[in-house]
Protein backbone atom coordinates (compact mmCIF):
# COMPACT_ATOMS: atom_id res chain seq x y z
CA UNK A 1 0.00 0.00 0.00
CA UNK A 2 1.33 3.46 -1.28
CA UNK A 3 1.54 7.02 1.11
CA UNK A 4 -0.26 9.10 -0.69
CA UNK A 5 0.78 12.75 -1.70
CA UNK A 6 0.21 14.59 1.94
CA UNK A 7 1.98 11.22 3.40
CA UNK A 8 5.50 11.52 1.04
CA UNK A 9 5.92 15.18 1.11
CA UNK A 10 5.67 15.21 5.18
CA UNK A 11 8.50 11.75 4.70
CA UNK A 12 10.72 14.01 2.87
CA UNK A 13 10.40 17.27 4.86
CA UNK A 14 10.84 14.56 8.13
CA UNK A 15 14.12 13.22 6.37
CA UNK A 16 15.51 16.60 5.39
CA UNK A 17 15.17 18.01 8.85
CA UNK A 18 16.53 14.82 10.24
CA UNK A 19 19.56 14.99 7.64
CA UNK A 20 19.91 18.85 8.26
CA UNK A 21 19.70 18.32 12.07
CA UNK A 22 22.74 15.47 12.50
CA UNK A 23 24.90 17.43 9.46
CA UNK A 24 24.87 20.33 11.63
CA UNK A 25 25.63 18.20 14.67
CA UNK A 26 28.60 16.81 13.07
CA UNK A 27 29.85 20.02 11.89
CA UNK A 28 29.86 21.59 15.42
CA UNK A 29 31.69 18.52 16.58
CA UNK A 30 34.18 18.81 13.71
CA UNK A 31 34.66 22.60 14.31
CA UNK A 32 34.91 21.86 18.15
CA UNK A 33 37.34 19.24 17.76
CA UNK A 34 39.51 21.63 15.37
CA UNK A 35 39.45 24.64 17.58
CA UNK A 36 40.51 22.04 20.45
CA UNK A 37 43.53 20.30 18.73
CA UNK A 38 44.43 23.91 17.73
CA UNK A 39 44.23 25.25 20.75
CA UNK A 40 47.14 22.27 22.00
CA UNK A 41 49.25 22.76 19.13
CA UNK A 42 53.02 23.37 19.85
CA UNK A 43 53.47 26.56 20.06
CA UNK A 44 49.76 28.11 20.48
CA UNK A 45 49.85 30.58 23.31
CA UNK A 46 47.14 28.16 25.06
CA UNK A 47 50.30 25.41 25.23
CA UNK A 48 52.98 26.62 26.95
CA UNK A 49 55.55 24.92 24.51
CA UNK A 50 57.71 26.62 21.81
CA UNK A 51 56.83 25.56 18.59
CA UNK A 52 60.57 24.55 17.35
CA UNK A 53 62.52 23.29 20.49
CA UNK A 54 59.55 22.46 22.72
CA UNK A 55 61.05 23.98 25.50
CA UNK A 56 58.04 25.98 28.09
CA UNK A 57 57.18 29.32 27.77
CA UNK A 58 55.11 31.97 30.45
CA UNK A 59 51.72 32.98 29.95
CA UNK A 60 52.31 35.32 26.74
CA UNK A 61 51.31 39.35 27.60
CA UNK A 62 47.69 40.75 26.45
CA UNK A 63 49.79 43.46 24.22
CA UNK A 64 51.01 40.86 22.05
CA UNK A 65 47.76 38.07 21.91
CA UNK A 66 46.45 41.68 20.77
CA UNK A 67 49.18 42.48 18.20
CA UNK A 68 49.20 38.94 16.96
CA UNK A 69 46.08 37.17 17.89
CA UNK A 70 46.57 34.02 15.89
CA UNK A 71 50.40 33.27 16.36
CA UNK A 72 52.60 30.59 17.00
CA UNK A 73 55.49 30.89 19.41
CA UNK A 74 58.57 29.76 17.74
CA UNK A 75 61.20 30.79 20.43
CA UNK A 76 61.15 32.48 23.66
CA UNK A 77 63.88 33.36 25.56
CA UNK A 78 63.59 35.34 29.32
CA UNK A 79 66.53 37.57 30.49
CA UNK A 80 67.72 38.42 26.91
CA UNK A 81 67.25 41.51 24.47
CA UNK A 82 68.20 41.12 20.86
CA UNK A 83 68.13 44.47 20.23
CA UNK A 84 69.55 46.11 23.65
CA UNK A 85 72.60 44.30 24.76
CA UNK A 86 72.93 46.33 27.55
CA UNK A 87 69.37 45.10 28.84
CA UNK A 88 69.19 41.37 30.60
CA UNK A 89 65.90 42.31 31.62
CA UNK A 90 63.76 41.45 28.44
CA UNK A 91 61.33 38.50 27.52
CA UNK A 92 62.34 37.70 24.02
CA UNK A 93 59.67 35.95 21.28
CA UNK A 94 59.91 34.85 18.31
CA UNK A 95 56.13 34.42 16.83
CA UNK A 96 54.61 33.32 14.02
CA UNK A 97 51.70 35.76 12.71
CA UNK A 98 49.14 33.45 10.26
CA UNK A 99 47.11 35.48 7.97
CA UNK A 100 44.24 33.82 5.53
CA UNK A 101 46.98 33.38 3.08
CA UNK A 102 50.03 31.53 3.42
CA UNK A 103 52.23 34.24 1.87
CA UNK A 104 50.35 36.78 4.72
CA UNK A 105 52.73 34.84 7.22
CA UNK A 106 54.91 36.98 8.98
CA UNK A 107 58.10 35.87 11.62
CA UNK A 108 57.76 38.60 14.11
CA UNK A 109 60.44 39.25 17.10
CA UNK A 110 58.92 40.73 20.17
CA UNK A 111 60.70 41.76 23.06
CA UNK A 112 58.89 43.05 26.15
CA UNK A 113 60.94 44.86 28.58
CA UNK A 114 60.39 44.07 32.73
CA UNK A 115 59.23 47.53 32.67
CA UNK A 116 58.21 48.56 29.51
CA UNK A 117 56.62 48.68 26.37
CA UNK A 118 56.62 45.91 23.84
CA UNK A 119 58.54 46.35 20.65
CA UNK A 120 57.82 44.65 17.42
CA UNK A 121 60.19 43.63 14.83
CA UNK A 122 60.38 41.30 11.75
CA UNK A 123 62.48 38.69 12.46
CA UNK A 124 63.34 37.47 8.95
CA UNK A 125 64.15 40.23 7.89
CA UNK A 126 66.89 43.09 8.78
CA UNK A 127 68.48 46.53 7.22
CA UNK A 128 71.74 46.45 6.57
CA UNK A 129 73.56 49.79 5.33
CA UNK A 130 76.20 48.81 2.82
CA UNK A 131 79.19 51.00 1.58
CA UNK A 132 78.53 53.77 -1.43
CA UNK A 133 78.48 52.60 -4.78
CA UNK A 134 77.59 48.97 -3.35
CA UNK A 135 74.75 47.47 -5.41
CA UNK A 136 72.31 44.64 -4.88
CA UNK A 137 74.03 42.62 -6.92
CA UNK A 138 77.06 43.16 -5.07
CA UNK A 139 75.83 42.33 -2.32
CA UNK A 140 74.08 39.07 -3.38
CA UNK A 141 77.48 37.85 -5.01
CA UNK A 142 78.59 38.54 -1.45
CA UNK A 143 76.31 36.91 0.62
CA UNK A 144 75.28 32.46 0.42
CA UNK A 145 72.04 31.90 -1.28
CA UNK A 146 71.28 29.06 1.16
CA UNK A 147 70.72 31.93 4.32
CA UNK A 148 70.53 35.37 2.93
CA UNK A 149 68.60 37.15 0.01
CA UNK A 150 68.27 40.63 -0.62
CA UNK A 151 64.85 41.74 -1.18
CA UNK A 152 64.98 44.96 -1.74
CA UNK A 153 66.21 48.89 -1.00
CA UNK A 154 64.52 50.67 1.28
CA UNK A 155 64.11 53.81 -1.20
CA UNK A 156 63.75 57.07 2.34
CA UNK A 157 67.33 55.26 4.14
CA UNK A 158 68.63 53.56 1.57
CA UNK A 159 69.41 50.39 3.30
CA UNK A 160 69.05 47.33 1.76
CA UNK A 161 66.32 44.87 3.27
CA UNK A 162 67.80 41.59 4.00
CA UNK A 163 66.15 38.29 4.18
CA UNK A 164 67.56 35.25 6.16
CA UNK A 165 66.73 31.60 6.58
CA UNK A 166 67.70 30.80 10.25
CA UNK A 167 66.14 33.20 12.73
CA UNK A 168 66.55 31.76 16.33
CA UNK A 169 67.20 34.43 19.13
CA UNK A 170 70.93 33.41 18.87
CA UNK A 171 71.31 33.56 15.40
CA UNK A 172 69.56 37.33 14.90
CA UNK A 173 72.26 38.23 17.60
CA UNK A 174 74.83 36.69 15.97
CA UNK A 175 74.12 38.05 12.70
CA UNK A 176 73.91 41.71 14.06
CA UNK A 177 76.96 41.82 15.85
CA UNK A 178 78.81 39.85 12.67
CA UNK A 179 77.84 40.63 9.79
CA UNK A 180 79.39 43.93 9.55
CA UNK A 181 83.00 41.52 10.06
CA UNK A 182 82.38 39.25 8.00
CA UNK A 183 81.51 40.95 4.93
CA UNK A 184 83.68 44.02 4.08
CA UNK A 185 80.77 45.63 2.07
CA UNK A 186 78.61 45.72 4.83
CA UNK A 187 78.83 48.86 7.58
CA UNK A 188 75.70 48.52 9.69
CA UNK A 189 72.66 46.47 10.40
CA UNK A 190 69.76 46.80 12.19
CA UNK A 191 66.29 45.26 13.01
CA UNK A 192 63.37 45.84 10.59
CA UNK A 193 61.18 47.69 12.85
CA UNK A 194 57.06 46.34 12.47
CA UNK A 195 54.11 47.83 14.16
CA UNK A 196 50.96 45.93 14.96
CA UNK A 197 47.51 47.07 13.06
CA UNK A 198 45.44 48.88 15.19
């Protein structure tokens, strides 16, 4: 015996909402479960754990989950300023800002001060103010492929904007004591300042 017209459409409006009711309960639980494992991740501020050595970090300061709300700590050092090395009393990070797009990634250095502001920086990046008449090619010819790459020329200070592969607190520190030694075109460099959108 058949359902008759009244009898079918109420089946398939019945099925629909059933179908729409447990799709939507699956999708919370998927989103849930994403947000959770996410939320663990090395490196998330949520898990106390640097992303690249593991090692435990402190609860990381409102300015920056502000500054970068969506990062990834890479490295943190306490006691230790990059950029000041007069100052021993500085919380150094190393974060990971994740945009929508892959290429809207940024490696940002923060250092927050005991008693003070924080300061942003990119922390692939760095100036570097060359001798005159030095070119970009120069300087590439100069410099290994397999850790630096010049990007650019900053056109207001003229310093050239310098890209490197290994970015650790130690190796940023290394690299802005050194490279003005090691390569006899080089005079100066500096941190590429970066400021947070309000």
């Amino acid at each position: 015996m058949g359902l008759n017209k009244k009898d079918r459409r109420i089946s398939i409006w019945i099925g629909v909402i059933i179908g729409v009711t447990l799709s939507s309960m699956l999708f919370r639980y998927a989103i849930k479960d994403k947000n959770e494992r996410s939320r663990l991740r090395l490196g998330s501020y949520d898990s106390n754990l640097t992303a690249i050595e593991s090692s435990p970090f402190p609860l990381v300061p409102s300015e920056i989950r502000k500054a970068i709300p969506r990062g990834l700590v890479l490295y943190h050092e306490g006691n230790q300023s990059i950029s000041d090395a007069e100052n021993n009393k500085t919380d150094c990070w190393i974060i990971e800002s994740s945009g929508a797009l892959r290429s809207e990634r940024l490696f940002l250095l923060v250092e927050v001060p005991n008693d003070g502001k924080a300061k942003f920086f990119r922390a692939s990046e760095l100036y570097i103010t060359a001798k005159t008449g030095i070119t970009k090619t120069d300087l590439s010819r100069q410099l290994q492929e397999d850790d630096f790459r010049i990007l650019g020329q900053n056109e207001r200070t003229s310093e050239f904007i310098l890209q490197i592969k290994e970015f650790s607190p130690s190796k940023l520190k290394y690299y802005l004591r050194n490279l003005p030694s090691l390569f006899k075109d080089i005079i100066n460099v500096r941190l590429y300042p970066w400021s947070p959108k309000q």
